[in-house]
PDB file of N, CA and C in Angstrom:
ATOM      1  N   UNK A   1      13.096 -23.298  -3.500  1.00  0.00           N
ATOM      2  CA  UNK A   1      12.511 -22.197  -2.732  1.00  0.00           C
ATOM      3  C   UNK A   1      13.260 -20.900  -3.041  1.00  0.00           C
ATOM      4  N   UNK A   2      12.542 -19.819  -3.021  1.00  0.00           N
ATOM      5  CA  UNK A   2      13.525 -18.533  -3.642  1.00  0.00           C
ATOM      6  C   UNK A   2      13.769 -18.108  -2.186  1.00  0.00           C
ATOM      7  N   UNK A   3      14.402 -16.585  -2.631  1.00  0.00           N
ATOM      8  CA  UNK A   3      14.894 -16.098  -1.232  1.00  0.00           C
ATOM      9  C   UNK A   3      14.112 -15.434  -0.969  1.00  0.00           C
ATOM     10  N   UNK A   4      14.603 -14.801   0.632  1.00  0.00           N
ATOM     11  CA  UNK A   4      13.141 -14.137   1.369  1.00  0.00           C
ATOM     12  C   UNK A   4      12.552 -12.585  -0.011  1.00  0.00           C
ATOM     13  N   UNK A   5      13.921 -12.066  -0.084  1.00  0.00           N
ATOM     14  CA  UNK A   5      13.178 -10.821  -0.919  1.00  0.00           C
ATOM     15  C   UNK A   5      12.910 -11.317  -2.037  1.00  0.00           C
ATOM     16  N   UNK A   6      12.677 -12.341  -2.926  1.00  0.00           N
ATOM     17  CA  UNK A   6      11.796 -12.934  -4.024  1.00  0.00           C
ATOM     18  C   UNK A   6      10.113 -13.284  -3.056  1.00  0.00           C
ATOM     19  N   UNK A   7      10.478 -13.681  -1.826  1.00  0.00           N
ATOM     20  CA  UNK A   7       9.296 -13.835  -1.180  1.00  0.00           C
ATOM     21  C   UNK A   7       8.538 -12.786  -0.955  1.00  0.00           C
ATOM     22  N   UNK A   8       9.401 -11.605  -0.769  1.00  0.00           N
ATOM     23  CA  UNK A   8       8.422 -10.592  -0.044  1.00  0.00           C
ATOM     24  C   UNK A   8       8.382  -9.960  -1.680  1.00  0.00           C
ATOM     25  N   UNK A   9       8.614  -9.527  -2.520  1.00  0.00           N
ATOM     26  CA  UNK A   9       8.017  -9.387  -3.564  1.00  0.00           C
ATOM     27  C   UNK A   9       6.878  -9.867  -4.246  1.00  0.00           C
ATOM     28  N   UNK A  10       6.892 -11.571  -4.068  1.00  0.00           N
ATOM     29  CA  UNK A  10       5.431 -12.217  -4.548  1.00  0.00           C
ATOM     30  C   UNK A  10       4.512 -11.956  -3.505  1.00  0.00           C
ATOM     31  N   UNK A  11       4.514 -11.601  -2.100  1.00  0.00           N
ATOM     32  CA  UNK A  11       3.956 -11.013  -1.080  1.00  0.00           C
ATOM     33  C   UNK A  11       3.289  -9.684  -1.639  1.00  0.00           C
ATOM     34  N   UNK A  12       4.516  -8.917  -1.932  1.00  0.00           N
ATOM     35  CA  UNK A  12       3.381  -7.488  -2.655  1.00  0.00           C
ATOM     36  C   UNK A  12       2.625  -7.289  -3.618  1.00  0.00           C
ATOM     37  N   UNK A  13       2.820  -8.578  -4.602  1.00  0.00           N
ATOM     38  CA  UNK A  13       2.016  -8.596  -5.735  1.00  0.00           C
ATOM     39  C   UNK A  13       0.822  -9.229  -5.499  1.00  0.00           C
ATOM     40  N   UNK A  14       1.057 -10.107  -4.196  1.00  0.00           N
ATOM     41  CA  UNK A  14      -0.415 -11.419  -4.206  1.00  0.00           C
ATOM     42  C   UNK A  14      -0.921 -10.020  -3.604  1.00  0.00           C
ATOM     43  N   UNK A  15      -0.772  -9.410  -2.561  1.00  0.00           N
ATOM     44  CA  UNK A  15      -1.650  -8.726  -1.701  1.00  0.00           C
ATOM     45  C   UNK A  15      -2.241  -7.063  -2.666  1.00  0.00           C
ATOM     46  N   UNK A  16      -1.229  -6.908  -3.501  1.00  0.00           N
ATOM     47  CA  UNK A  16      -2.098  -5.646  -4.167  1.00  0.00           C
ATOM     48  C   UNK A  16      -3.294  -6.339  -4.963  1.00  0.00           C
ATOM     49  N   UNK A  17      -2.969  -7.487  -5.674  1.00  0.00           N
ATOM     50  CA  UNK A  17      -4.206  -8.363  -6.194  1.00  0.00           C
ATOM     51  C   UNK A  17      -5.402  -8.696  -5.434  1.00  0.00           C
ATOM     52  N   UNK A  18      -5.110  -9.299  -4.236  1.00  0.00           N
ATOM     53  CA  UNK A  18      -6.163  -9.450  -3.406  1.00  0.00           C
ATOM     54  C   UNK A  18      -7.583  -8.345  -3.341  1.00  0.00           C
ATOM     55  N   UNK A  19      -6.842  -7.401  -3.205  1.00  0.00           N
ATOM     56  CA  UNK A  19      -7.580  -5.901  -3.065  1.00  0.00           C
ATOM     57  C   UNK A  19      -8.055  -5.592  -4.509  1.00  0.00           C
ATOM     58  N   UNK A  20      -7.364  -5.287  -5.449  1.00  0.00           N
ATOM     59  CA  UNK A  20      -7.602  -4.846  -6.789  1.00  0.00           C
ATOM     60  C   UNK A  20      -8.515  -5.573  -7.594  1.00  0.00           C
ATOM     61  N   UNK A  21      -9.239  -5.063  -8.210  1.00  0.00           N
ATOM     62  CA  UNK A  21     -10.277  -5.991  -9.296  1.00  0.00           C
ATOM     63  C   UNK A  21     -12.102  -5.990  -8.091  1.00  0.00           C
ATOM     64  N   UNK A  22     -11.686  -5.512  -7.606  1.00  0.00           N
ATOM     65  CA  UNK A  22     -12.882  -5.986  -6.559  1.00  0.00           C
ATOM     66  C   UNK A  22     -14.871  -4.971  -7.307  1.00  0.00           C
ATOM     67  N   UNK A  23     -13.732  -3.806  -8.100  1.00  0.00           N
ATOM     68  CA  UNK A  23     -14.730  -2.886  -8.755  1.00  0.00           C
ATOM     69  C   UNK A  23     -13.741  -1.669  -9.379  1.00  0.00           C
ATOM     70  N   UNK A  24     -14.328  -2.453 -10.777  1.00  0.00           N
ATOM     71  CA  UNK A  24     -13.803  -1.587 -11.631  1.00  0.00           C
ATOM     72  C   UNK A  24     -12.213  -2.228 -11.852  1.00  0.00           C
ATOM     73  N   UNK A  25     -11.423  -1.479 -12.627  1.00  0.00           N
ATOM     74  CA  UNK A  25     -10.545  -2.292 -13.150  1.00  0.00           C
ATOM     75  C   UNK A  25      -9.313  -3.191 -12.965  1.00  0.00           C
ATOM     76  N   UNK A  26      -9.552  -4.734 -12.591  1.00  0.00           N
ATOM     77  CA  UNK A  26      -8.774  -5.364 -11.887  1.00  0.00           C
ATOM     78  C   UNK A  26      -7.224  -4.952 -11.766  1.00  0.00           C
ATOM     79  N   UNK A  27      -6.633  -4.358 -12.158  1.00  0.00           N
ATOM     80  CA  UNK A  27      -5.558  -3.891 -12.176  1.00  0.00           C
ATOM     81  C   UNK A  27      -5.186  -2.959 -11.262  1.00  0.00           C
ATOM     82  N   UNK A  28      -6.302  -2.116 -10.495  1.00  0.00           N
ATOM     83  CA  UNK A  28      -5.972  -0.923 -10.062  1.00  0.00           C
ATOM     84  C   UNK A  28      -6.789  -0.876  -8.964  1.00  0.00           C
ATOM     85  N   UNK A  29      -6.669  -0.402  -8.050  1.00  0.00           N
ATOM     86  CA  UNK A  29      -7.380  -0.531  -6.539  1.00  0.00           C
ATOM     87  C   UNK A  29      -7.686   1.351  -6.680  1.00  0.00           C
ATOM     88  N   UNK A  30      -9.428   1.129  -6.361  1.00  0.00           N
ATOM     89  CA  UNK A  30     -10.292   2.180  -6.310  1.00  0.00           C
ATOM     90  C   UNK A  30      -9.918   2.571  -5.028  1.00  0.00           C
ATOM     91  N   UNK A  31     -10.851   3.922  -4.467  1.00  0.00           N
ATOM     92  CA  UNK A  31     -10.232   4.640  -3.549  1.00  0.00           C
ATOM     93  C   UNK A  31     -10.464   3.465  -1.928  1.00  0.00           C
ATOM     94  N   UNK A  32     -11.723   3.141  -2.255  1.00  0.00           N
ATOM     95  CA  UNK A  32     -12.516   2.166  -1.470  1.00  0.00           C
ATOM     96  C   UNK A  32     -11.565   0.842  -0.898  1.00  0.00           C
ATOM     97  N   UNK A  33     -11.116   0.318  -2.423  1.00  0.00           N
ATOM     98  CA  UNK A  33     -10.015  -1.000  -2.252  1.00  0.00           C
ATOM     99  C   UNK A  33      -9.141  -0.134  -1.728  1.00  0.00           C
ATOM    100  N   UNK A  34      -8.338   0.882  -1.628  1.00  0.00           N
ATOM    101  CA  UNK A  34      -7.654   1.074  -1.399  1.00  0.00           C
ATOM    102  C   UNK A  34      -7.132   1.221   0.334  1.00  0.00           C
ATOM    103  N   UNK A  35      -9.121   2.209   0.718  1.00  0.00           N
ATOM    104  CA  UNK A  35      -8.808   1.687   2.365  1.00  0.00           C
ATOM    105  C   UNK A  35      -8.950   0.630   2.542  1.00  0.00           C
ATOM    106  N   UNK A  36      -9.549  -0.143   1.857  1.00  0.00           N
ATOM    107  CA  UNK A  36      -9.755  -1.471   3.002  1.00  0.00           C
ATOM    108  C   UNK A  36      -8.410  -2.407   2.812  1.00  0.00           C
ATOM    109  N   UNK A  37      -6.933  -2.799   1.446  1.00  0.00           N
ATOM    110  CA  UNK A  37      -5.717  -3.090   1.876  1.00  0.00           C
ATOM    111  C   UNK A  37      -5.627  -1.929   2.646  1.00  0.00           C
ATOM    112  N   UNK A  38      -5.431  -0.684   2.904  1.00  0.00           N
ATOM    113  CA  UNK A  38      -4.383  -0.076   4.025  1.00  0.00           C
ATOM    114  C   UNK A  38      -5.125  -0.595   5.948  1.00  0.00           C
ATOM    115  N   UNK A  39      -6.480  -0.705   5.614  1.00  0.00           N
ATOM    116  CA  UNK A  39      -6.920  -1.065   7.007  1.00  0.00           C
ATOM    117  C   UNK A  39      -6.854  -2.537   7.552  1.00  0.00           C
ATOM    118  N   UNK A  40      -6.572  -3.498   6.519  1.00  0.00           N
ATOM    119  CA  UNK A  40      -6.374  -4.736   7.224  1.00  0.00           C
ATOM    120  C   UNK A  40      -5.177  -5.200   6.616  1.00  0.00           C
ATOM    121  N   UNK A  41      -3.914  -4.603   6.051  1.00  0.00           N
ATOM    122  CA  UNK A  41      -2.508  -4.746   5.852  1.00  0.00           C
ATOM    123  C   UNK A  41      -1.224  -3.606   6.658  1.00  0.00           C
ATOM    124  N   UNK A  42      -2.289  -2.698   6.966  1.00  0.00           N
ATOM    125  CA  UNK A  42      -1.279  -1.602   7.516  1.00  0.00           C
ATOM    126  C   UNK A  42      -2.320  -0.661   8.467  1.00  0.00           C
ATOM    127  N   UNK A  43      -2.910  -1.365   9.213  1.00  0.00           N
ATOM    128  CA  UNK A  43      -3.832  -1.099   9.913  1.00  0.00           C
ATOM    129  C   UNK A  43      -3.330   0.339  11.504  1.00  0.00           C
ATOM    130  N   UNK A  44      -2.158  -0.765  11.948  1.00  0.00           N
ATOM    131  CA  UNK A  44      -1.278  -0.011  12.598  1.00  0.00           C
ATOM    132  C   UNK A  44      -0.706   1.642  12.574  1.00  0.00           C
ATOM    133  N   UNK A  45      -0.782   1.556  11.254  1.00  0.00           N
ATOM    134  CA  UNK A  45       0.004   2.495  10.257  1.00  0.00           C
ATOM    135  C   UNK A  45      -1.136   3.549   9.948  1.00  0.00           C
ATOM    136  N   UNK A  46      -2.508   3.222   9.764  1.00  0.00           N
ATOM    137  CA  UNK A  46      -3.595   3.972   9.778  1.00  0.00           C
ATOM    138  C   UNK A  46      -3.967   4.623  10.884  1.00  0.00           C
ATOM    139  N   UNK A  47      -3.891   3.729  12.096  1.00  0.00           N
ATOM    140  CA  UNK A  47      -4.280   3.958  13.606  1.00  0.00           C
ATOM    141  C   UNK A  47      -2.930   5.319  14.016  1.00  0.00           C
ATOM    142  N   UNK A  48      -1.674   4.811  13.909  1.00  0.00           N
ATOM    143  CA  UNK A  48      -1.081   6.414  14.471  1.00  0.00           C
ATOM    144  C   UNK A  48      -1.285   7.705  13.785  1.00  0.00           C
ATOM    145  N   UNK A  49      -1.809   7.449  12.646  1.00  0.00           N
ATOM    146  CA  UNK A  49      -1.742   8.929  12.050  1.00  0.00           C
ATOM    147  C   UNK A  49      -3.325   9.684  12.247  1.00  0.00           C
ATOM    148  N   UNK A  50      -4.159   9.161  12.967  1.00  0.00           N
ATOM    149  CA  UNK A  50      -5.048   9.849  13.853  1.00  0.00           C
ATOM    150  C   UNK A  50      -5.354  10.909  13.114  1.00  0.00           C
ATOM    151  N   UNK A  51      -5.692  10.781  11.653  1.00  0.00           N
ATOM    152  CA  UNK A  51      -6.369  11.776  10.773  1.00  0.00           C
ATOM    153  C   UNK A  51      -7.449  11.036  10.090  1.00  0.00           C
ATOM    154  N   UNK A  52      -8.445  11.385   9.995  1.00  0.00           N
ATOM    155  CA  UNK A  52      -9.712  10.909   9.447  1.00  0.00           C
ATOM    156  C   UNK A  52      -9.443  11.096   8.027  1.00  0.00           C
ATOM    157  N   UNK A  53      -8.839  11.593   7.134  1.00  0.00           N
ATOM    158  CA  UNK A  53      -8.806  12.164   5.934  1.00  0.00           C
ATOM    159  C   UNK A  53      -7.430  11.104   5.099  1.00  0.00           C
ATOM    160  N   UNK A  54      -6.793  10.741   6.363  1.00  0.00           N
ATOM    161  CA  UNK A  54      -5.597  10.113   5.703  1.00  0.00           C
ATOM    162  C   UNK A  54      -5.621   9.314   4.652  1.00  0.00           C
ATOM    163  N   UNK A  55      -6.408   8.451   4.346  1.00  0.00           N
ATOM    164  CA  UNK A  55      -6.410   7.645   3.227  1.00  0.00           C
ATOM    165  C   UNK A  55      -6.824   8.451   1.895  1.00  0.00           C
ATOM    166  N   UNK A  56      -7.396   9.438   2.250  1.00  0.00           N
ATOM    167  CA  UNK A  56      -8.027  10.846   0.783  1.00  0.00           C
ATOM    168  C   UNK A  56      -6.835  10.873   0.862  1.00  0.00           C
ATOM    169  N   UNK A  57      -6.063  11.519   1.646  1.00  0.00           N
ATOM    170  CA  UNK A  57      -3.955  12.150   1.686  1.00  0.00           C
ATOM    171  C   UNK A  57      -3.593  11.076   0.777  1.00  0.00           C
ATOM    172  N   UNK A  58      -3.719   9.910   1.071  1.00  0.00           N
ATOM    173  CA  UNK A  58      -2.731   8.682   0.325  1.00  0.00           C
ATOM    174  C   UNK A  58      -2.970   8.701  -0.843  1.00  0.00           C
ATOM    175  N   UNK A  59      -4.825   8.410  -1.357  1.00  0.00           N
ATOM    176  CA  UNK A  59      -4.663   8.612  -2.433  1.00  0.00           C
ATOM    177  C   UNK A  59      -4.379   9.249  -3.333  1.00  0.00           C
ATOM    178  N   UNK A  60      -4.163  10.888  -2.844  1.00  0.00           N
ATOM    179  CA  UNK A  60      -3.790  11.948  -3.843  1.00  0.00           C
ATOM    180  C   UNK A  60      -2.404  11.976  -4.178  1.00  0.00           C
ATOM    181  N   UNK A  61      -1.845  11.407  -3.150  1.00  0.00           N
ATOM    182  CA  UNK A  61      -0.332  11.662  -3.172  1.00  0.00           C
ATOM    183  C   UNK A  61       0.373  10.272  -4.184  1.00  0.00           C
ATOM    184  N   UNK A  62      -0.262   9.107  -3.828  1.00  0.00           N
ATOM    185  CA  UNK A  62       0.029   8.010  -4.768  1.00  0.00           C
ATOM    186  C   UNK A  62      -0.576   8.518  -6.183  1.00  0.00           C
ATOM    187  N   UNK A  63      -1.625   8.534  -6.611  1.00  0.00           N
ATOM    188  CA  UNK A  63      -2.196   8.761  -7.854  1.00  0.00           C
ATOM    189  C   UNK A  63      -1.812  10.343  -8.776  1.00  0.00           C
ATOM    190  N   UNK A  64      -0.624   9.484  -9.196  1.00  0.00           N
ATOM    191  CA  UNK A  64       0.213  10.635  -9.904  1.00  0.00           C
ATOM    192  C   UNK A  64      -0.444  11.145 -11.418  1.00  0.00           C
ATOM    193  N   UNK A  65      -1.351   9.731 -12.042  1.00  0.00           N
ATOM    194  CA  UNK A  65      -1.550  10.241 -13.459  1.00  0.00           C
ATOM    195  C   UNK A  65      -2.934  10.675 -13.321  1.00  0.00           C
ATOM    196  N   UNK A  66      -3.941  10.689 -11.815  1.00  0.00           N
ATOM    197  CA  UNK A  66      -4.539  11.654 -11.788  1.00  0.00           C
ATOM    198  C   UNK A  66      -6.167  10.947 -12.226  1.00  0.00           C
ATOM    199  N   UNK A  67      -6.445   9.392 -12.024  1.00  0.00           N
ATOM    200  CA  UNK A  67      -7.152   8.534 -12.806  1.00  0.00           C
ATOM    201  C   UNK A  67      -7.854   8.083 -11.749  1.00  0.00           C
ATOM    202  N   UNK A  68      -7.540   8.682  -9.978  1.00  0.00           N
ATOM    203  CA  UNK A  68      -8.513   8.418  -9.519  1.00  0.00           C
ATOM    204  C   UNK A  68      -8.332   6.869  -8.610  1.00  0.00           C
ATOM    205  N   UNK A  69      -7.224   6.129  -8.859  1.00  0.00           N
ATOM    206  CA  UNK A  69      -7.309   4.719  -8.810  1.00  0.00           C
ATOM    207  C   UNK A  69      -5.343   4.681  -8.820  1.00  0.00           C
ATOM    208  N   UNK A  70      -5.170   3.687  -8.183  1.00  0.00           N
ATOM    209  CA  UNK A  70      -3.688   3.675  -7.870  1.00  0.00           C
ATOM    210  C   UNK A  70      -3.489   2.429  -8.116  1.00  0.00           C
ATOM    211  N   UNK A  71      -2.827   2.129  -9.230  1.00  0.00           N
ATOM    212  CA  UNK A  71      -2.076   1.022 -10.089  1.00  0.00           C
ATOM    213  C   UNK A  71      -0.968   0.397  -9.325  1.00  0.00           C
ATOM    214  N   UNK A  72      -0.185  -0.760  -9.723  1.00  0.00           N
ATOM    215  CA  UNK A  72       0.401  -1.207  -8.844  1.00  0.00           C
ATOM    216  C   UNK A  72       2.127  -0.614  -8.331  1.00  0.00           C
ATOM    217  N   UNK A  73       2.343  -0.033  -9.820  1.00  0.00           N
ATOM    218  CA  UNK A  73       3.555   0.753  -9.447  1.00  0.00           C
ATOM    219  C   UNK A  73       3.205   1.998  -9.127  1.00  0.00           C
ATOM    220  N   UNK A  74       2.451   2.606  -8.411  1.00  0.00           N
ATOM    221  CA  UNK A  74       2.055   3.919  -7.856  1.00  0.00           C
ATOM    222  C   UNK A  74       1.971   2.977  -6.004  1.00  0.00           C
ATOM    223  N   UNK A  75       1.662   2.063  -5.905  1.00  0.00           N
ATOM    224  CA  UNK A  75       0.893   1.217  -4.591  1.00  0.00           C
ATOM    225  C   UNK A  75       2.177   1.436  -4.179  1.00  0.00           C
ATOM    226  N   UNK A  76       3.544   0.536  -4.740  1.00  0.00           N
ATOM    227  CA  UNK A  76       4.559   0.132  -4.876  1.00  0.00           C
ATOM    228  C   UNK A  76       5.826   1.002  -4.060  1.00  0.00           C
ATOM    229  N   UNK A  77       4.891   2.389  -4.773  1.00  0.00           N
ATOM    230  CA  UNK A  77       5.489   3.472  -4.446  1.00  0.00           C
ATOM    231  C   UNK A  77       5.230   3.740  -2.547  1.00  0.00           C
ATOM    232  N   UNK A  78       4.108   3.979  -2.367  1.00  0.00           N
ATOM    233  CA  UNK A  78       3.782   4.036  -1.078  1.00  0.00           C
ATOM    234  C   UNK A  78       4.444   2.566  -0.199  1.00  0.00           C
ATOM    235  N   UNK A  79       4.467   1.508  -0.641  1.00  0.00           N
ATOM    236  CA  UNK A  79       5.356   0.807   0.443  1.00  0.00           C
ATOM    237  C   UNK A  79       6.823   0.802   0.299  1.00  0.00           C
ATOM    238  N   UNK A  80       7.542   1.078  -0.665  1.00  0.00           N
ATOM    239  CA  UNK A  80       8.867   1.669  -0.917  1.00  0.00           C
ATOM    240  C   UNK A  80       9.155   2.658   0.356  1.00  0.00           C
ATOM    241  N   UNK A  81       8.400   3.409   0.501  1.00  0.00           N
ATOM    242  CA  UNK A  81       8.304   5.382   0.994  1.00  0.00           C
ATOM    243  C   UNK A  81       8.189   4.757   2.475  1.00  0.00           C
ATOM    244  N   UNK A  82       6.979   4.227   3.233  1.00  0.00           N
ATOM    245  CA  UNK A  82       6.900   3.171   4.344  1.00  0.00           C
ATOM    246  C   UNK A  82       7.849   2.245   4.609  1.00  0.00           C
ATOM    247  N   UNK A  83       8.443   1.631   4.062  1.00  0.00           N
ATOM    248  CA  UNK A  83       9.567   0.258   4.149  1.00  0.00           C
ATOM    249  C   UNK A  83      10.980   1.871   5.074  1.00  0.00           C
ATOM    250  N   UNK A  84      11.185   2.683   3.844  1.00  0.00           N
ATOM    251  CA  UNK A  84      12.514   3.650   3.858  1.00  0.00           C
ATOM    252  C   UNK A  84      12.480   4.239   5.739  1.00  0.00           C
ATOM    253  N   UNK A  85      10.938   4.993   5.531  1.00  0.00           N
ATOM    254  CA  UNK A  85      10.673   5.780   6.860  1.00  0.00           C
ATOM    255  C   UNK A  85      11.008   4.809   8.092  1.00  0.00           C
ATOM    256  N   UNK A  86      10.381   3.510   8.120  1.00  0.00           N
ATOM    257  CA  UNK A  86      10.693   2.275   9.202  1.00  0.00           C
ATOM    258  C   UNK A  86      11.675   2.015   9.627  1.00  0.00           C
ATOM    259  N   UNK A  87      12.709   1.915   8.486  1.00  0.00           N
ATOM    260  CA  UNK A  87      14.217   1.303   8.404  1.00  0.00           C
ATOM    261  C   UNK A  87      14.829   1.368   9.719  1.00  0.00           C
ATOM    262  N   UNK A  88      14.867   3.234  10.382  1.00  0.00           N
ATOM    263  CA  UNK A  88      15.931   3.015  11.780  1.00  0.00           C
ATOM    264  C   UNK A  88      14.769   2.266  12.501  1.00  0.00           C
ATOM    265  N   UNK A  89      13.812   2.073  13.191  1.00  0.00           N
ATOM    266  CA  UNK A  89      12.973   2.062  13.291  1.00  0.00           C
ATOM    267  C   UNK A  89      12.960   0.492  13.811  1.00  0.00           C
ATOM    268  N   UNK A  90      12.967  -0.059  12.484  1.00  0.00           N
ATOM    269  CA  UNK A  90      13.224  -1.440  12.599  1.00  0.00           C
ATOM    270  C   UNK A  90      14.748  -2.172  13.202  1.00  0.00           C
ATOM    271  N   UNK A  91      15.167  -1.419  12.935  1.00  0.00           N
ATOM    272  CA  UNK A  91      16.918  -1.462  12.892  1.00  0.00           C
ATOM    273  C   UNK A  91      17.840  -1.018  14.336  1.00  0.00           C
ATOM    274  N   UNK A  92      16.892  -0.181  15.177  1.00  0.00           N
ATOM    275  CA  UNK A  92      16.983   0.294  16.551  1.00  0.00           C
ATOM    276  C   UNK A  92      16.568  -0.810  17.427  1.00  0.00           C
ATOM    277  N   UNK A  93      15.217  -1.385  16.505  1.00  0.00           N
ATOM    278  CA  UNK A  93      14.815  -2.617  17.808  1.00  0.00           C
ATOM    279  C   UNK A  93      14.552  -3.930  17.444  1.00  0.00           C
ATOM    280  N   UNK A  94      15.601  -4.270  16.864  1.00  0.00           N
ATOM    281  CA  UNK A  94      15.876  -5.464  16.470  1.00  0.00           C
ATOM    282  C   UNK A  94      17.004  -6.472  16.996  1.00  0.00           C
TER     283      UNK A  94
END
């Protein structure tokens, strides 16, 4: 059995897969795939920021080479950025 962070790594790869490939190029989650992992993986996370536009925000800000579609080390990026912001967060009420 590996350790938990080998776990939660194959965790981020099964779940960007899940989403990705659904239309258009399995590799890369369209704007579409993209809300629907943030609405039923980080649903919570959608609900406080009480902006209708937020997921347009995400994708512009993840999709650095500008292709429209956010690859897995751009995804990667946004739960890196989420994991960091949480930290006290998690760490206050634990």
């Amino acid at each position: 059995m590996g350790s938990q962070l080998e776990g939660a790594m194959e965790t981020l790869i099964n779940v960007f897969h899940h989403y990705s490939g659904k239309e258009g190029d399995k590799y890369k989650l369209s704007k579409k795939e993209l809300k629907e992992l943030l609405q039923s993986e980080l649903g919570c996370f959608l609900e406080a920021q009480k902006d209708a536009g937020a997921v347009e925000k995400i994708m512009q800000d993840l999709d650095e080479n500008g292709d429209g579609e956010v690859d897995f080390q751009e995804f990667v990026v946004l739960v890196a950025a989420l994991t960091v912001a949480c930290n006290n967060f998690f760490w206050e009420n634990a």
